[in-house]
N, C-alpha and C. Protein backbone atom coordinates (compact mmCIF):
# COMPACT_ATOMS: atom_id res chain seq x y z
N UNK A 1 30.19 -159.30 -91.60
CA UNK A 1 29.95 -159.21 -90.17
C UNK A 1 30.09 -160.59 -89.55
N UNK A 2 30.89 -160.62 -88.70
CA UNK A 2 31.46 -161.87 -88.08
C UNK A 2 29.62 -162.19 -87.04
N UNK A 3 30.35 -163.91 -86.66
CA UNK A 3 28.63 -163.97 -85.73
C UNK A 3 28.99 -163.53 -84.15
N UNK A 4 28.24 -163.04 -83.40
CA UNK A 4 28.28 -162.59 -82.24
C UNK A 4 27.42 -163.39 -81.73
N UNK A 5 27.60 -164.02 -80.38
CA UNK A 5 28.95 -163.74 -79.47
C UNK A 5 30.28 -164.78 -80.27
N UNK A 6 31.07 -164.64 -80.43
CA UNK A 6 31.59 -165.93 -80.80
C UNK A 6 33.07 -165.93 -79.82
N UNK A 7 33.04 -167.14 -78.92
CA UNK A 7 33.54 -167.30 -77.16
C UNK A 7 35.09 -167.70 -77.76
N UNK A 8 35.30 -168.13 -79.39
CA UNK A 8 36.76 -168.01 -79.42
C UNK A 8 37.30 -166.57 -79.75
N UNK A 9 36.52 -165.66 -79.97
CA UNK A 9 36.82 -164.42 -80.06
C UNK A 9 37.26 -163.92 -79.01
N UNK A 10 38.38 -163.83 -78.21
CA UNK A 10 38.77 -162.97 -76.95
C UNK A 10 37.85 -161.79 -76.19
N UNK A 11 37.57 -160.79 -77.33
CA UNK A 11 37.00 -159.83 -77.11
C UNK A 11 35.56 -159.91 -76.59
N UNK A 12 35.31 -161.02 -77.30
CA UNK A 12 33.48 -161.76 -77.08
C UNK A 12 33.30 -162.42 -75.91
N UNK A 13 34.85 -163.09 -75.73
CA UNK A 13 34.88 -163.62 -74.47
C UNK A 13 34.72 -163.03 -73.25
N UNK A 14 35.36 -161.57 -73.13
CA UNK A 14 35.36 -160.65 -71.93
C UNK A 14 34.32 -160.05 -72.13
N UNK A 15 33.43 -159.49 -73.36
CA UNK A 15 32.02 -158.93 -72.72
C UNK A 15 31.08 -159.57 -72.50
N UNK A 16 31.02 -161.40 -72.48
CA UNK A 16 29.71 -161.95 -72.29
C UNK A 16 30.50 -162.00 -70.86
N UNK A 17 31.76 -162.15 -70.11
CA UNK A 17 32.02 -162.37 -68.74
C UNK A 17 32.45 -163.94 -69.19
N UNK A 18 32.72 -164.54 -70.29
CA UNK A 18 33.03 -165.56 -70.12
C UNK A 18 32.02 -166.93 -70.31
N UNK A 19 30.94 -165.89 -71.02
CA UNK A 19 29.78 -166.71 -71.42
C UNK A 19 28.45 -166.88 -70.67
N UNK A 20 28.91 -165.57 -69.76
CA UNK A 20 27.21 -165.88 -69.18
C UNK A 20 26.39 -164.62 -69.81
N UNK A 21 26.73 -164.26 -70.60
CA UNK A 21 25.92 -163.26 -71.74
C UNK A 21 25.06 -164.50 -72.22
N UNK A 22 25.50 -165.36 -72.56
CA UNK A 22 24.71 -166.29 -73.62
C UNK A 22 23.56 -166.96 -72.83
N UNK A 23 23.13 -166.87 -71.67
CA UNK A 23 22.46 -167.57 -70.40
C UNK A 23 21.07 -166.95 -71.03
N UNK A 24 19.99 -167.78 -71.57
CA UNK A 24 19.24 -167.09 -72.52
C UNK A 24 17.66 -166.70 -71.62
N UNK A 25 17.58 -167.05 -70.59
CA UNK A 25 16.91 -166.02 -69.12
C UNK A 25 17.83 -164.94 -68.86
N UNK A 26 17.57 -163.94 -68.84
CA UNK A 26 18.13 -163.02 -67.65
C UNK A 26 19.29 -162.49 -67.84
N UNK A 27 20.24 -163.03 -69.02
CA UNK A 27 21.76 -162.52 -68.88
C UNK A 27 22.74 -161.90 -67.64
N UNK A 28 21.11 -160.40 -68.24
CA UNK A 28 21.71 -159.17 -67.74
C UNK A 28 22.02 -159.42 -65.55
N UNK A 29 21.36 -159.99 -65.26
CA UNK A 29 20.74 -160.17 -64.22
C UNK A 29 22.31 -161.53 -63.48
N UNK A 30 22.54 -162.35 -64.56
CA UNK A 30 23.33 -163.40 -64.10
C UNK A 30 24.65 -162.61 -64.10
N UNK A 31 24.73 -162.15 -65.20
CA UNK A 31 26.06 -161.04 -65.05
C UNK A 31 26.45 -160.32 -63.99
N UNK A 32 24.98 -159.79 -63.19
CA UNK A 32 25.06 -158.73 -62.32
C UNK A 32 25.36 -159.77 -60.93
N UNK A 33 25.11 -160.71 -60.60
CA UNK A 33 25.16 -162.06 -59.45
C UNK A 33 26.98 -162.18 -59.95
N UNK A 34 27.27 -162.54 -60.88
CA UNK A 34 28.55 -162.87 -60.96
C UNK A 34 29.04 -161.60 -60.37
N UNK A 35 29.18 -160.32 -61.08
CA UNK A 35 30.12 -159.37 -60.74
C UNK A 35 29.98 -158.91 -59.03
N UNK A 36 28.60 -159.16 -58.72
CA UNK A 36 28.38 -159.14 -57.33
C UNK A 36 29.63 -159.84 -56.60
N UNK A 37 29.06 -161.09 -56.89
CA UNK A 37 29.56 -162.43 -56.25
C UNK A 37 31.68 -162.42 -55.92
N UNK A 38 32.19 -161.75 -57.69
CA UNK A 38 33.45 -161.59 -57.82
C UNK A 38 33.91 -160.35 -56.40
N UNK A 39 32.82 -158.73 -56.84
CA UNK A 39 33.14 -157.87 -55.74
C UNK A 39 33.59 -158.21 -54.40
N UNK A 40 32.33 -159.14 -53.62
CA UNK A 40 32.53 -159.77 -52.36
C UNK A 40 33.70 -160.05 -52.07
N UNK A 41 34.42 -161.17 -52.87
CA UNK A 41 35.39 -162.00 -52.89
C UNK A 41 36.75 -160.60 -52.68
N UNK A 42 37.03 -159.65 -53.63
CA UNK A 42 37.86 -159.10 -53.93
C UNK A 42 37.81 -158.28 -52.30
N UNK A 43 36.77 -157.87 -51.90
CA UNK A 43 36.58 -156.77 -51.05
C UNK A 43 37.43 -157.48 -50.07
N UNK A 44 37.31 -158.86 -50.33
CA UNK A 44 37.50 -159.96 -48.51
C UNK A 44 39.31 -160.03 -48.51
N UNK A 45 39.64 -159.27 -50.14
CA UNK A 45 41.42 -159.44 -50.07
C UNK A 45 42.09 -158.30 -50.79
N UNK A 46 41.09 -157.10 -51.28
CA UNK A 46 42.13 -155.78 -50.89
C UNK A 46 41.36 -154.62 -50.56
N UNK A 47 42.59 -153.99 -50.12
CA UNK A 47 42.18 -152.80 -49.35
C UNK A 47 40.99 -151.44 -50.37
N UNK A 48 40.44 -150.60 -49.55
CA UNK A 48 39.87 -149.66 -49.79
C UNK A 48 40.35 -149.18 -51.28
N UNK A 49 41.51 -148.74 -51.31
CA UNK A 49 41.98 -148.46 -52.65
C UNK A 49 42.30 -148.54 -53.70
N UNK A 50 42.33 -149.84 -53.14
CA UNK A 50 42.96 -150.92 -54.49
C UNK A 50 42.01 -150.97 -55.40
N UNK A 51 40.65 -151.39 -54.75
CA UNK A 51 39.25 -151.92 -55.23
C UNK A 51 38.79 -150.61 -56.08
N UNK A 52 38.96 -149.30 -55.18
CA UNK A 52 38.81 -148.36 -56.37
C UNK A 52 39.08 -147.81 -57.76
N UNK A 53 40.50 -148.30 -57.33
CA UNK A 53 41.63 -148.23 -58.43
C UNK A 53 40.89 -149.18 -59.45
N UNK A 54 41.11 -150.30 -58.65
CA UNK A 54 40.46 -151.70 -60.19
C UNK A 54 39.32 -151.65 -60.56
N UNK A 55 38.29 -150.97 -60.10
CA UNK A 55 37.10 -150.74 -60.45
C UNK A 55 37.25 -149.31 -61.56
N UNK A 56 38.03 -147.93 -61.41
CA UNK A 56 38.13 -147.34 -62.67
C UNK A 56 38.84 -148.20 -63.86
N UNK A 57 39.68 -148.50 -63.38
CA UNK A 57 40.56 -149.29 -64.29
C UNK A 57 39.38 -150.35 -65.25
N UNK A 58 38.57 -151.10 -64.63
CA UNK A 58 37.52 -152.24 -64.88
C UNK A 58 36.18 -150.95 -65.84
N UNK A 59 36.11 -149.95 -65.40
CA UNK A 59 35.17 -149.23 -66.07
C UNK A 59 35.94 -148.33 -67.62
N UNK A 60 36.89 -148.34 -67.67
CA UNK A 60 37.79 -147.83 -69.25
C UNK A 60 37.71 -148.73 -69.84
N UNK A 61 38.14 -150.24 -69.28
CA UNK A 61 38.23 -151.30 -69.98
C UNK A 61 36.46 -151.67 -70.39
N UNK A 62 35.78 -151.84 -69.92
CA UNK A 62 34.50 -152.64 -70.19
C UNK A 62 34.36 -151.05 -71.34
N UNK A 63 34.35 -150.19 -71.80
CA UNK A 63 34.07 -149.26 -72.35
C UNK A 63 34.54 -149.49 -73.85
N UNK A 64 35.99 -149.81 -73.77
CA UNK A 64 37.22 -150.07 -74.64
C UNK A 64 36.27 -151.22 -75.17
N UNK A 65 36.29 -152.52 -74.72
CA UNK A 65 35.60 -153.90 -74.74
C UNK A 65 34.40 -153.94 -75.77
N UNK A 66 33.26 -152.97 -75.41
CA UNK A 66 32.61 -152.98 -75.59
C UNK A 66 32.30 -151.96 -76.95
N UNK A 67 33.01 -150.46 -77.15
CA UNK A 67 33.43 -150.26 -78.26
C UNK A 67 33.70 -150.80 -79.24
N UNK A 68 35.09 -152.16 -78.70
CA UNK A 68 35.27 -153.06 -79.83
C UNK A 68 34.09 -154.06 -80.24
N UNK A 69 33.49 -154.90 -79.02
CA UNK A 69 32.80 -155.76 -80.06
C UNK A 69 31.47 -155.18 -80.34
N UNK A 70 31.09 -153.89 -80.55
CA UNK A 70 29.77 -153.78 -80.69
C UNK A 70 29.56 -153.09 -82.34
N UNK A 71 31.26 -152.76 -82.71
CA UNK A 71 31.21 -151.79 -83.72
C UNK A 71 30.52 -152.61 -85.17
N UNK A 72 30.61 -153.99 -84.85
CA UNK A 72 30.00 -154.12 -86.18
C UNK A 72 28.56 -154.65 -86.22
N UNK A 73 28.17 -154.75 -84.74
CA UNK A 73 26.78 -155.29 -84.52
C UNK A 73 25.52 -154.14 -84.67
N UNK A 74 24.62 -154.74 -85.20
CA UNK A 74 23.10 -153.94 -85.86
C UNK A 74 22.62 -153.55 -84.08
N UNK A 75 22.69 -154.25 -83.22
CA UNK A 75 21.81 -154.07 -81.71
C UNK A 75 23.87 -153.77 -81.24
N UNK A 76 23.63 -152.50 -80.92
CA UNK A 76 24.97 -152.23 -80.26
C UNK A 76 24.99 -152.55 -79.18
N UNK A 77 23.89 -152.52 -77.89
CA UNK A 77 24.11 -152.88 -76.80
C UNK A 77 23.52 -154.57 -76.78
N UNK A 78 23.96 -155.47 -77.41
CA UNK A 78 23.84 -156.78 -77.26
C UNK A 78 23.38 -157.27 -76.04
N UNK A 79 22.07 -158.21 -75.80
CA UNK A 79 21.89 -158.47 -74.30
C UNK A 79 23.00 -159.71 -74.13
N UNK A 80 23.39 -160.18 -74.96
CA UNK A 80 24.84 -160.98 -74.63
C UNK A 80 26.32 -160.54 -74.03
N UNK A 81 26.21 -158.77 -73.76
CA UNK A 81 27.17 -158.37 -73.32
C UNK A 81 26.66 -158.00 -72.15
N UNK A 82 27.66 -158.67 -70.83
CA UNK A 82 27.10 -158.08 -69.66
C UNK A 82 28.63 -157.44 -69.05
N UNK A 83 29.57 -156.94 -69.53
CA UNK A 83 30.74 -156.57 -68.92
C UNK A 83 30.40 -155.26 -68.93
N UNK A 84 29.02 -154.89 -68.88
CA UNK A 84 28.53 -153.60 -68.38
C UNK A 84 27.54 -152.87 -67.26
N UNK A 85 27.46 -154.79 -67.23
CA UNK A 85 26.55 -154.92 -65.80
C UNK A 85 27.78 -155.48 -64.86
N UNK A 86 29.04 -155.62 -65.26
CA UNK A 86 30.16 -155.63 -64.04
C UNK A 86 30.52 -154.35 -63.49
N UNK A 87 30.46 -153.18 -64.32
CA UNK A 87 31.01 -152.27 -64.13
C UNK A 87 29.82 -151.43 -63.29
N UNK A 88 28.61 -151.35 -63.92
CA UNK A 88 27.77 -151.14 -63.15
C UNK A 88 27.56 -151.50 -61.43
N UNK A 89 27.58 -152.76 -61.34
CA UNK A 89 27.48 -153.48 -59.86
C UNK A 89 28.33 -153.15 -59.27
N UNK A 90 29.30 -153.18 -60.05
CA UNK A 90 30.58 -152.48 -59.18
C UNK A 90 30.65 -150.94 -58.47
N UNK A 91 29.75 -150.15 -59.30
CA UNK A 91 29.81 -148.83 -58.58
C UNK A 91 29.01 -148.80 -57.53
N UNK A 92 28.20 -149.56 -58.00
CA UNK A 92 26.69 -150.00 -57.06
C UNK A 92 27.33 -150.23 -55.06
N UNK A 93 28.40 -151.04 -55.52
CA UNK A 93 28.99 -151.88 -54.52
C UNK A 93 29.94 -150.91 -53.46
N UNK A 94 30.21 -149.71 -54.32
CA UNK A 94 31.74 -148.71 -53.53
C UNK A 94 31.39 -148.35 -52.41
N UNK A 95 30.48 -147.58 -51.98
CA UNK A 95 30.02 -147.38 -50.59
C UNK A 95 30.03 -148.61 -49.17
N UNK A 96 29.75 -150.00 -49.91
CA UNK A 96 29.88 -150.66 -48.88
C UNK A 96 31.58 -150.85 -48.17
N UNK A 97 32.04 -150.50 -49.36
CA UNK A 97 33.48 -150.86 -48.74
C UNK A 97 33.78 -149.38 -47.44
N UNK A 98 32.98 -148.16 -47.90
CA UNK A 98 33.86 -147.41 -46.89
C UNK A 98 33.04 -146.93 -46.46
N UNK A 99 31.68 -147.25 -46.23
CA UNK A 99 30.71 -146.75 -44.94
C UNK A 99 30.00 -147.96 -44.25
N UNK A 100 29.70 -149.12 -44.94
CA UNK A 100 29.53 -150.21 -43.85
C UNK A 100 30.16 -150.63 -42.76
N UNK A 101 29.76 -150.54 -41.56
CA UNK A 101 30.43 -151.17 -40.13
C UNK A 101 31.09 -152.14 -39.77
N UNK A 102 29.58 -153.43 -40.13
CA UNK A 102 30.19 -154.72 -39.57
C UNK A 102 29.43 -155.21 -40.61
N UNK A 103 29.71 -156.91 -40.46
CA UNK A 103 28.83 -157.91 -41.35
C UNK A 103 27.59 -158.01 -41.58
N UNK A 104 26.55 -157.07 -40.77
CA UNK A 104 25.30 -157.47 -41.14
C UNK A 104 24.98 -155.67 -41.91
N UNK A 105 25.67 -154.62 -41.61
CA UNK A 105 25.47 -154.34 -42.25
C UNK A 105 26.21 -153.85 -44.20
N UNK A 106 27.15 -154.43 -44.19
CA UNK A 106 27.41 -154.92 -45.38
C UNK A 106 26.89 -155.43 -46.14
N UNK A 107 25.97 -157.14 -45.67
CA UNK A 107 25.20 -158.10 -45.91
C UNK A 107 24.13 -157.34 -46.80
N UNK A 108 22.89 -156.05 -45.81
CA UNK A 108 22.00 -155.62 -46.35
C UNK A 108 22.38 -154.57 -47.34
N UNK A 109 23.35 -153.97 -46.91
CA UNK A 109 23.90 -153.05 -48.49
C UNK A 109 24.29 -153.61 -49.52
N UNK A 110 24.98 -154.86 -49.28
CA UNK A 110 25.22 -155.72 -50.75
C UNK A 110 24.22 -156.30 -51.41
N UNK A 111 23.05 -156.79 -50.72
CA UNK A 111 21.74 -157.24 -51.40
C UNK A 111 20.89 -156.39 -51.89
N UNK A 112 20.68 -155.50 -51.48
CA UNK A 112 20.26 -154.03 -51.39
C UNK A 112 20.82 -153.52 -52.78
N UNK A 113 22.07 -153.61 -52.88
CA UNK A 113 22.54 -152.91 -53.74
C UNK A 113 22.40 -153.70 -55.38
N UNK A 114 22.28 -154.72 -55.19
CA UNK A 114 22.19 -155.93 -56.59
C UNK A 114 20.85 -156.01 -56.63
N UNK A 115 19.93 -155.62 -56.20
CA UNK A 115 18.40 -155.86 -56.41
C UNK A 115 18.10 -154.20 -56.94
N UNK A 116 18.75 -153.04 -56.48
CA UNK A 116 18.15 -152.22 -56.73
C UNK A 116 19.03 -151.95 -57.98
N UNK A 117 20.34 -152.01 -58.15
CA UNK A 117 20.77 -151.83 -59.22
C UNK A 117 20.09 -153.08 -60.60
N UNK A 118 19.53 -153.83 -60.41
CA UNK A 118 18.78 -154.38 -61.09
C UNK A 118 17.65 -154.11 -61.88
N UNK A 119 16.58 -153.15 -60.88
CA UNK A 119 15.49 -152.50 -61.10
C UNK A 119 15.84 -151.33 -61.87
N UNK A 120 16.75 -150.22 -61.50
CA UNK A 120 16.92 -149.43 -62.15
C UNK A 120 17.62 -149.78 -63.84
N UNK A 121 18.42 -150.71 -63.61
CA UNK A 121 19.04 -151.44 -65.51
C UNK A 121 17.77 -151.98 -66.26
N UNK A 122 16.85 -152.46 -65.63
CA UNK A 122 15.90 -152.92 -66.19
C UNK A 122 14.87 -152.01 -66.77
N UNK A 123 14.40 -151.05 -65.84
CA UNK A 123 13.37 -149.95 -65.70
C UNK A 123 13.99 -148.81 -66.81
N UNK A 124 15.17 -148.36 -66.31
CA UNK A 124 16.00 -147.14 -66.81
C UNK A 124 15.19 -145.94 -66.80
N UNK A 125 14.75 -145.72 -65.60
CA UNK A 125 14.28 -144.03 -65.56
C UNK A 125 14.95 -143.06 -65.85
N UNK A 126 14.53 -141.87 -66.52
CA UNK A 126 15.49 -140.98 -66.52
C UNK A 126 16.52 -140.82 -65.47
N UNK A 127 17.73 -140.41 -65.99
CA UNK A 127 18.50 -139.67 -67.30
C UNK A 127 19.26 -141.24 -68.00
N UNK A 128 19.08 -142.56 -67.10
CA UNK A 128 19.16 -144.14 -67.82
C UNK A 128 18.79 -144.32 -69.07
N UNK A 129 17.86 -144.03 -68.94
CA UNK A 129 17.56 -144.27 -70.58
C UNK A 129 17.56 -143.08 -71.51
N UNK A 130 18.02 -141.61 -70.96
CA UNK A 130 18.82 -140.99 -72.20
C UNK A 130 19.79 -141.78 -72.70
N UNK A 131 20.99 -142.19 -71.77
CA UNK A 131 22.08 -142.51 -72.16
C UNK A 131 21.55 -143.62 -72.97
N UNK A 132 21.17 -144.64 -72.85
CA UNK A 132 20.77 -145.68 -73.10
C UNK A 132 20.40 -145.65 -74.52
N UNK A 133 19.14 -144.90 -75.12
CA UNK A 133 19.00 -144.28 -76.09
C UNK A 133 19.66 -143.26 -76.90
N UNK A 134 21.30 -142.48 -76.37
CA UNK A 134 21.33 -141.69 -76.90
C UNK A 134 22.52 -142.08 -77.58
N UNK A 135 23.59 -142.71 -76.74
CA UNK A 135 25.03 -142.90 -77.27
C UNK A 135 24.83 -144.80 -77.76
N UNK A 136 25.03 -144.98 -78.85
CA UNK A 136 25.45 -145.91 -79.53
C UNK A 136 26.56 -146.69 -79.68
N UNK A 137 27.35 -146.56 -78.42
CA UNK A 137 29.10 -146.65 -78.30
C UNK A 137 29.40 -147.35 -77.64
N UNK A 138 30.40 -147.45 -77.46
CA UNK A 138 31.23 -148.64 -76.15
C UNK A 138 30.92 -147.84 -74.87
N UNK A 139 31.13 -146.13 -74.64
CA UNK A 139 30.83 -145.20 -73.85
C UNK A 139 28.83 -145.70 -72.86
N UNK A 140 27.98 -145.60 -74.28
CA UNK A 140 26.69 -145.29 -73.80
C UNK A 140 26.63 -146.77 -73.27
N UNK A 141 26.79 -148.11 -73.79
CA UNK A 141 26.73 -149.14 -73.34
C UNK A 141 26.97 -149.71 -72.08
N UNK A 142 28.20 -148.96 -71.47
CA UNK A 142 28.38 -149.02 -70.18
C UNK A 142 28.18 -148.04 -69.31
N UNK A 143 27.67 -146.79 -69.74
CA UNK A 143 27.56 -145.44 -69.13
C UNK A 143 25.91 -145.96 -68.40
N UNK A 144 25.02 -146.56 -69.06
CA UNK A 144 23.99 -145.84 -68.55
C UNK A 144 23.68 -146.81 -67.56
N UNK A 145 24.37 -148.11 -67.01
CA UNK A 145 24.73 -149.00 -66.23
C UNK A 145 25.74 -148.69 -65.06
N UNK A 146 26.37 -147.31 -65.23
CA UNK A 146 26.78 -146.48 -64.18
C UNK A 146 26.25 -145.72 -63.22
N UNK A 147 25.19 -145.50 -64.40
CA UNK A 147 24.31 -144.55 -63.88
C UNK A 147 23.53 -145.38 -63.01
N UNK A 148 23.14 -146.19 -63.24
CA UNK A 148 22.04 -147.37 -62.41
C UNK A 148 22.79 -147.29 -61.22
N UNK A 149 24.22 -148.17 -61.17
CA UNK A 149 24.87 -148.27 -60.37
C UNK A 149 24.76 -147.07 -59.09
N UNK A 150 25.00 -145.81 -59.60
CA UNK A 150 25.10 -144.39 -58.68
C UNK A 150 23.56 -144.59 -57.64
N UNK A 151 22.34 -144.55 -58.54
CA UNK A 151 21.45 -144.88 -58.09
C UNK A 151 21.07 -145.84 -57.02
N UNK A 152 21.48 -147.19 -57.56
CA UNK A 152 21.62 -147.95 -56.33
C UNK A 152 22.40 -147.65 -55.51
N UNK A 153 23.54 -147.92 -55.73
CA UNK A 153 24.55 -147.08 -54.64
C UNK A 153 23.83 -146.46 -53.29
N UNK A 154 23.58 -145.59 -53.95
CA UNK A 154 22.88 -144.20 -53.45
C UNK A 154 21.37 -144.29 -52.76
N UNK A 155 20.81 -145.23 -53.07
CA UNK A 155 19.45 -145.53 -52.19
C UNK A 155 19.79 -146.25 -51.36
N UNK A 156 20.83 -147.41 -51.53
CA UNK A 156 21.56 -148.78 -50.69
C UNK A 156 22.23 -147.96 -49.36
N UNK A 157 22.79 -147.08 -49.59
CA UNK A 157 23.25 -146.15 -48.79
C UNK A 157 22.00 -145.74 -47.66
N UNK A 158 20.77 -144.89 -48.24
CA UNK A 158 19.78 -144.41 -47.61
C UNK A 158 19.67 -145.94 -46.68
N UNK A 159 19.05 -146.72 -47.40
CA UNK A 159 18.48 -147.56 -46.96
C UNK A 159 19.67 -148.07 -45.12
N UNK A 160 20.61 -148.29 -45.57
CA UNK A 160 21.62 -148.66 -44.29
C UNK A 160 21.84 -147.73 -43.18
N UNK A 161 21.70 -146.20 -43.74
CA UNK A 161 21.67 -145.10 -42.70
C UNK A 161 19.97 -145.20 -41.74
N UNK A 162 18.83 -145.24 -42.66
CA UNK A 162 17.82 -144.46 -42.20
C UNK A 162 17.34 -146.22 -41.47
N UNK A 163 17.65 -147.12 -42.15
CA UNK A 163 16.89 -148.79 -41.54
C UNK A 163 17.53 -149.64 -40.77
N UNK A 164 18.71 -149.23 -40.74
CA UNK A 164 19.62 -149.97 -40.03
C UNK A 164 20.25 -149.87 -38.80
């Protein structure tokens, strides 16, 4: 068994994000600020569709990714892998692109959405921590960080309709 993470490993390289898996506070949490931080950026230079497109595309891959480097590790979901808290934030994030208005309310759905998708990865209330507990795979590793994602999403949403 090779050592994990190891950052000349390609594969190790794309699920810590490039090494902020190894950030030995919080990982999960710095991962989720980066992929935030990347979303913003992307949203500010393509369109509605694109972002969708690269976000399924970004959720096969972190799956694939994570399949590979987890198959020989004893802790399959490594807190050194956060290319599952990209994929996560990212779903977290879809609504702002096509129901937010203007800048402020974007602003509170994007913060909104990285704090609550936070709580829920952390917490994992049901059906989070079925997945979490149930699949052992590249699949459950990033699945139940989808699920968070939907969640936030989905309250970030409430929150901009009913407070805003």
């Amino acid at each position: 068994m090779q050592k994990f993470p190891n950052l000349k490993n390609i594969y190790h390289l794309i699920a810590t994000l490039g090494g902020i898996g190894l950030i030995p506070i919080a990982p999960g949490t710095f991962g989720s600020i980066f992929a935030w931080a990347i979303f913003i950026f992307m949203a500010h230079l393509l369109g509605k569709s694109s972002i969708l497109i690269l976000i399924i595309i970004t959720i096969f891959f972190a799956i694939w990714i994570c399949e590979k480097v987890s198959r020989n590790l004893v802790e399959k979901d490594h807190k050194s892998i956060v290319i599952d808290e990209l994929a996560g934030m990212w779903v977290a994030l879809i609504p702002v692109v096509y129901f937010a208005s203007d800048q402020y309310e974007r602003t509170v759905y994007a913060v909104s959405a990285l704090i609550l998708f936070r709580i829920f990865d952390i917490l994992k209330p049901y059906p989070i921590s079925y997945f979490d507990q149930k699949f052992k795979n590249g699949f459950g590793i990033v699945f139940d960080d989808l699920i968070a994602g939907i969640f936030a999403g989905f309250l970030s949403t409430l929150i901009v309709i009913f407070l805003i």
